[in-house]
N, C-alpha and C. Protein backbone atom coordinates (compact mmCIF):
# COMPACT_ATOMS: atom_id res chain seq x y z
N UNK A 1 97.09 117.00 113.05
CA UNK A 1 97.32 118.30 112.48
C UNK A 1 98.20 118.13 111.24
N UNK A 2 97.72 118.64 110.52
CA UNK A 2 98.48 118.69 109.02
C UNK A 2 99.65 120.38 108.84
N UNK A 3 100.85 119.69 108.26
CA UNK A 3 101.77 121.27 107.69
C UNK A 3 101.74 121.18 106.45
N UNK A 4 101.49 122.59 105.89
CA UNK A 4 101.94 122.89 104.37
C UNK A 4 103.00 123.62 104.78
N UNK A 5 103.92 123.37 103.59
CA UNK A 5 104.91 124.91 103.37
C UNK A 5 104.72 125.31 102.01
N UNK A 6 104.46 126.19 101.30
CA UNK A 6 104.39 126.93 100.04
C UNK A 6 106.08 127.47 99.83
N UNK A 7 106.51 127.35 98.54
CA UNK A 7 107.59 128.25 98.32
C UNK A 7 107.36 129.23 97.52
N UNK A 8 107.39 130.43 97.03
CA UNK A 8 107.88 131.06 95.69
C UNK A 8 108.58 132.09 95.54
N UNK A 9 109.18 132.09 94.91
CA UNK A 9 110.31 132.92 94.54
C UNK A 9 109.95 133.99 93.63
N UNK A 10 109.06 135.05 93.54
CA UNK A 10 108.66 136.11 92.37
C UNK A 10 110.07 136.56 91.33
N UNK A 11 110.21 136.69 90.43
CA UNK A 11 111.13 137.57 89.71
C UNK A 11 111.37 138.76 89.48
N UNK A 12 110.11 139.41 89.48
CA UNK A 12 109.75 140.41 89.07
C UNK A 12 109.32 141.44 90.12
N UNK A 13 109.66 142.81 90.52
CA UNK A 13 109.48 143.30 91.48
C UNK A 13 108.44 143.74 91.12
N UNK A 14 107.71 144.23 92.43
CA UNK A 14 106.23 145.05 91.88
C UNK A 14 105.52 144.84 93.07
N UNK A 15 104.04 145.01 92.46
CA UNK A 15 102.81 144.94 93.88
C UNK A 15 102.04 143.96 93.29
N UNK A 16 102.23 142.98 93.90
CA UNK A 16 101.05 141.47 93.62
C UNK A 16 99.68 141.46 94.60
N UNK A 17 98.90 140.30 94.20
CA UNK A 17 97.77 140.27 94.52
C UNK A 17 97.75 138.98 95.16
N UNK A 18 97.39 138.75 96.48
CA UNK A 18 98.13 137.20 96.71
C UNK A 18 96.85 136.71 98.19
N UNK A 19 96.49 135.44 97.64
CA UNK A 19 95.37 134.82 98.23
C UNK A 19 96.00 133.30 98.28
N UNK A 20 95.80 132.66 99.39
CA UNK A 20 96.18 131.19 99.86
C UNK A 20 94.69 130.45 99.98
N UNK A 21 94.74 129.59 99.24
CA UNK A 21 92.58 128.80 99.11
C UNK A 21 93.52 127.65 99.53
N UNK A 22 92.84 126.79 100.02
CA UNK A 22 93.14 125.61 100.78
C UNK A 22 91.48 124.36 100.76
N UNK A 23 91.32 123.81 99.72
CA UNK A 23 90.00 123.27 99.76
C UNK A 23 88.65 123.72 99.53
N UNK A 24 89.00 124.61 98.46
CA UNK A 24 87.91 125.83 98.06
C UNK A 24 87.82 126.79 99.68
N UNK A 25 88.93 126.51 100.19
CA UNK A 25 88.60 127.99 101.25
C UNK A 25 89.67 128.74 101.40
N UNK A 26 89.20 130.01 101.47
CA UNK A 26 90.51 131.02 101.72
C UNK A 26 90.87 131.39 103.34
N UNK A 27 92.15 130.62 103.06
CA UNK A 27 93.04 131.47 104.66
C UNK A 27 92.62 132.63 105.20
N UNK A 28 92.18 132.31 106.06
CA UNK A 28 91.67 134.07 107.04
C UNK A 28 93.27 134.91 107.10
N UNK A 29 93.54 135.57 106.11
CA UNK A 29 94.58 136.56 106.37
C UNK A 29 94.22 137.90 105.30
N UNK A 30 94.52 139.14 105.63
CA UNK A 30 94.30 140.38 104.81
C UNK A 30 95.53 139.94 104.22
N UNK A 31 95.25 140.27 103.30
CA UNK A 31 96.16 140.65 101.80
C UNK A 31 95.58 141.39 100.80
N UNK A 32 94.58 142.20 101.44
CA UNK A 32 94.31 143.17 100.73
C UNK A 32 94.74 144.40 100.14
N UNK A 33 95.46 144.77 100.63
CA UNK A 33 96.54 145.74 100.06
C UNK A 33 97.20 144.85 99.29
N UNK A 34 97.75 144.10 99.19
CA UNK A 34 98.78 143.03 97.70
C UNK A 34 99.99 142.96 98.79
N UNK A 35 101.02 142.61 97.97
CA UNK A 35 101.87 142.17 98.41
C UNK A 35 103.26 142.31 97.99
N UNK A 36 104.04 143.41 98.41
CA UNK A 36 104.87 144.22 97.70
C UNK A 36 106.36 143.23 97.44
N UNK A 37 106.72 143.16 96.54
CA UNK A 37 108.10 142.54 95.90
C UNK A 37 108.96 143.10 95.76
N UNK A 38 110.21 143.74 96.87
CA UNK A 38 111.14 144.04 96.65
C UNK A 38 111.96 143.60 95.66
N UNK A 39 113.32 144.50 95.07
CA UNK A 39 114.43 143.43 94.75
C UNK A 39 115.19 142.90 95.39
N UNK A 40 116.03 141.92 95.26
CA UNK A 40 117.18 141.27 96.29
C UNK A 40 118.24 141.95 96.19
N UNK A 41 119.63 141.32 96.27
CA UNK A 41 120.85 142.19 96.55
C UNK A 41 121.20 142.44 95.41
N UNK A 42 122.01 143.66 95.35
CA UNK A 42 122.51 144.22 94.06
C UNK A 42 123.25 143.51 93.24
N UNK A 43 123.61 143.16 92.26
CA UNK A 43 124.57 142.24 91.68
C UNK A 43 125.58 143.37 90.78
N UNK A 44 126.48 143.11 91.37
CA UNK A 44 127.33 143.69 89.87
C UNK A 44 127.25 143.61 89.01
N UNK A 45 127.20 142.12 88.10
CA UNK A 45 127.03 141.75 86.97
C UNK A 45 126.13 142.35 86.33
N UNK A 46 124.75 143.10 86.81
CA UNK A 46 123.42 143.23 86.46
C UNK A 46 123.26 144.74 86.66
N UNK A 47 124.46 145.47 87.77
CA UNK A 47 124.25 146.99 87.78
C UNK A 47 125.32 147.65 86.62
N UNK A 48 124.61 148.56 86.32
CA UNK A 48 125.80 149.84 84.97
C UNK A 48 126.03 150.76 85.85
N UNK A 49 127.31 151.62 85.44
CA UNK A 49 127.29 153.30 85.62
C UNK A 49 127.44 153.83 84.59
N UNK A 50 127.76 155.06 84.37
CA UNK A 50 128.27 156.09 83.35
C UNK A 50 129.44 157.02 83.99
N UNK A 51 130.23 156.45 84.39
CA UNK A 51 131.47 157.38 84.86
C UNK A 51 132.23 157.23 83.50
N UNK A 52 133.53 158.02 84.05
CA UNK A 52 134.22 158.20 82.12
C UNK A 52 135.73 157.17 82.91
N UNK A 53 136.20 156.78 82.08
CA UNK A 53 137.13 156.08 82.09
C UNK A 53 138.23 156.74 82.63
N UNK A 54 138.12 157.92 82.10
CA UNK A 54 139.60 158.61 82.52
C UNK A 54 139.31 159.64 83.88
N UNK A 55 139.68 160.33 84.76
CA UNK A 55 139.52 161.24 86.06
C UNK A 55 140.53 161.76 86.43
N UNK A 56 140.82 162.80 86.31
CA UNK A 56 141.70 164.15 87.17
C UNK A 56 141.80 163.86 88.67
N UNK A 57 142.92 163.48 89.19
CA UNK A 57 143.28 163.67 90.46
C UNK A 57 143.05 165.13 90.98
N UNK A 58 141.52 165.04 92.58
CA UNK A 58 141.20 166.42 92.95
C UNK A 58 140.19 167.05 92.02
N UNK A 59 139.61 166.46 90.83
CA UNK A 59 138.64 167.47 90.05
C UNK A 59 137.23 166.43 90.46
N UNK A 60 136.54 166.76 90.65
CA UNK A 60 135.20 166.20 91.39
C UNK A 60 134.72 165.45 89.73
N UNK A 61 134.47 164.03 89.99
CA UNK A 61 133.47 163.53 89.14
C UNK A 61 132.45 162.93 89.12
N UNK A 62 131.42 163.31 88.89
CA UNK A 62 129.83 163.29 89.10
C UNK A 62 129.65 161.73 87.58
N UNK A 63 128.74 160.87 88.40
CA UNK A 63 128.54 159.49 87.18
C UNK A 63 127.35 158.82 88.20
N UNK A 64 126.42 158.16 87.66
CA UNK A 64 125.43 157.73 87.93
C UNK A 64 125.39 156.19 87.66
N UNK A 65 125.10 155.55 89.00
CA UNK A 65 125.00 154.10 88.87
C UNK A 65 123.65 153.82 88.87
N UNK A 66 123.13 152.60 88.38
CA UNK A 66 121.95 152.36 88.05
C UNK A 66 122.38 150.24 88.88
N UNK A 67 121.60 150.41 90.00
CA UNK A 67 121.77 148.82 90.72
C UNK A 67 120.53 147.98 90.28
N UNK A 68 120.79 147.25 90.04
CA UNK A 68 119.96 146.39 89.71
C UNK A 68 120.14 144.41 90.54
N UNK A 69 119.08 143.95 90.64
CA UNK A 69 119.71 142.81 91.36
C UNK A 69 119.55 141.35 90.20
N UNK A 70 119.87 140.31 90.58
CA UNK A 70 120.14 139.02 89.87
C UNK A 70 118.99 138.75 88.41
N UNK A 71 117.80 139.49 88.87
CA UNK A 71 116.59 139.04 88.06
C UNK A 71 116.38 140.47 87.05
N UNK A 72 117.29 141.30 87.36
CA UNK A 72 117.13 142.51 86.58
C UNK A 72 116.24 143.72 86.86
N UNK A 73 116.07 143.55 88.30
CA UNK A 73 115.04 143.78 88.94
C UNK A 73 115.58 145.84 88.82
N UNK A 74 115.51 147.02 88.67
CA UNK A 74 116.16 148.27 89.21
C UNK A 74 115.69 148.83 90.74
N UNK A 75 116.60 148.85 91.88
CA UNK A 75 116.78 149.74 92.86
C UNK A 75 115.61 150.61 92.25
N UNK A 76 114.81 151.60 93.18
CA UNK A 76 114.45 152.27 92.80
C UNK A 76 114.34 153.08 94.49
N UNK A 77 115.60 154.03 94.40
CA UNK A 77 115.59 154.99 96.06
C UNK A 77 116.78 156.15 95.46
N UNK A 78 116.38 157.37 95.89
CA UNK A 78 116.85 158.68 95.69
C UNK A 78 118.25 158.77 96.76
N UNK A 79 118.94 159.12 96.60
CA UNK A 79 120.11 159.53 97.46
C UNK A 79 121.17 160.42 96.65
N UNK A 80 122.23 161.17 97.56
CA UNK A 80 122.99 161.90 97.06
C UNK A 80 124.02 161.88 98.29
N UNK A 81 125.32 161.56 97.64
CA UNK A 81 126.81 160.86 98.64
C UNK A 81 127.01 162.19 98.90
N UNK A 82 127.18 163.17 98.42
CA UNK A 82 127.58 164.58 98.65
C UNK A 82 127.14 165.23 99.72
């Protein structure tokens, strides 16, 4: 019996199209729907906000972060802390 291991690492988030051929034959597996690419963990370095520098102790301030992970990849999920 023979092992492969395949690695890859995508960069880019999105919906791929992904087929394993092995000797002009393709692996019996559906991957017909594709093959969805999350991003990885958020990085600081790579996420912005827009808050203001300065803030009133007690006055509510509303600023929007934008996460992004190592490859520049953007979060993309709705929420509200409030």
């Amino acid at each position: 019996m023979v092992y492969f291991r395949v690695d890859y690492t995508p960069r880019v988030s999105g919906l791929y199209s992904a087929s394993i051929k092995i000797n002009d034959m393709y692996l019996w597996t559906d991957h017909s729907f594709g093959v969805m690419i999350d991003p990885t963990y958020a990085s600081a370095h790579h996420s912005t906000h827009n808050s203001n520098a300065v803030a009133v102790a007690g006055a509510e301030q509303l600023f929007d972060v934008v996460l992004r992970d190592r490859f520049d990849n953007r979060f993309s999920f709705n929420w509200d802390s409030r």
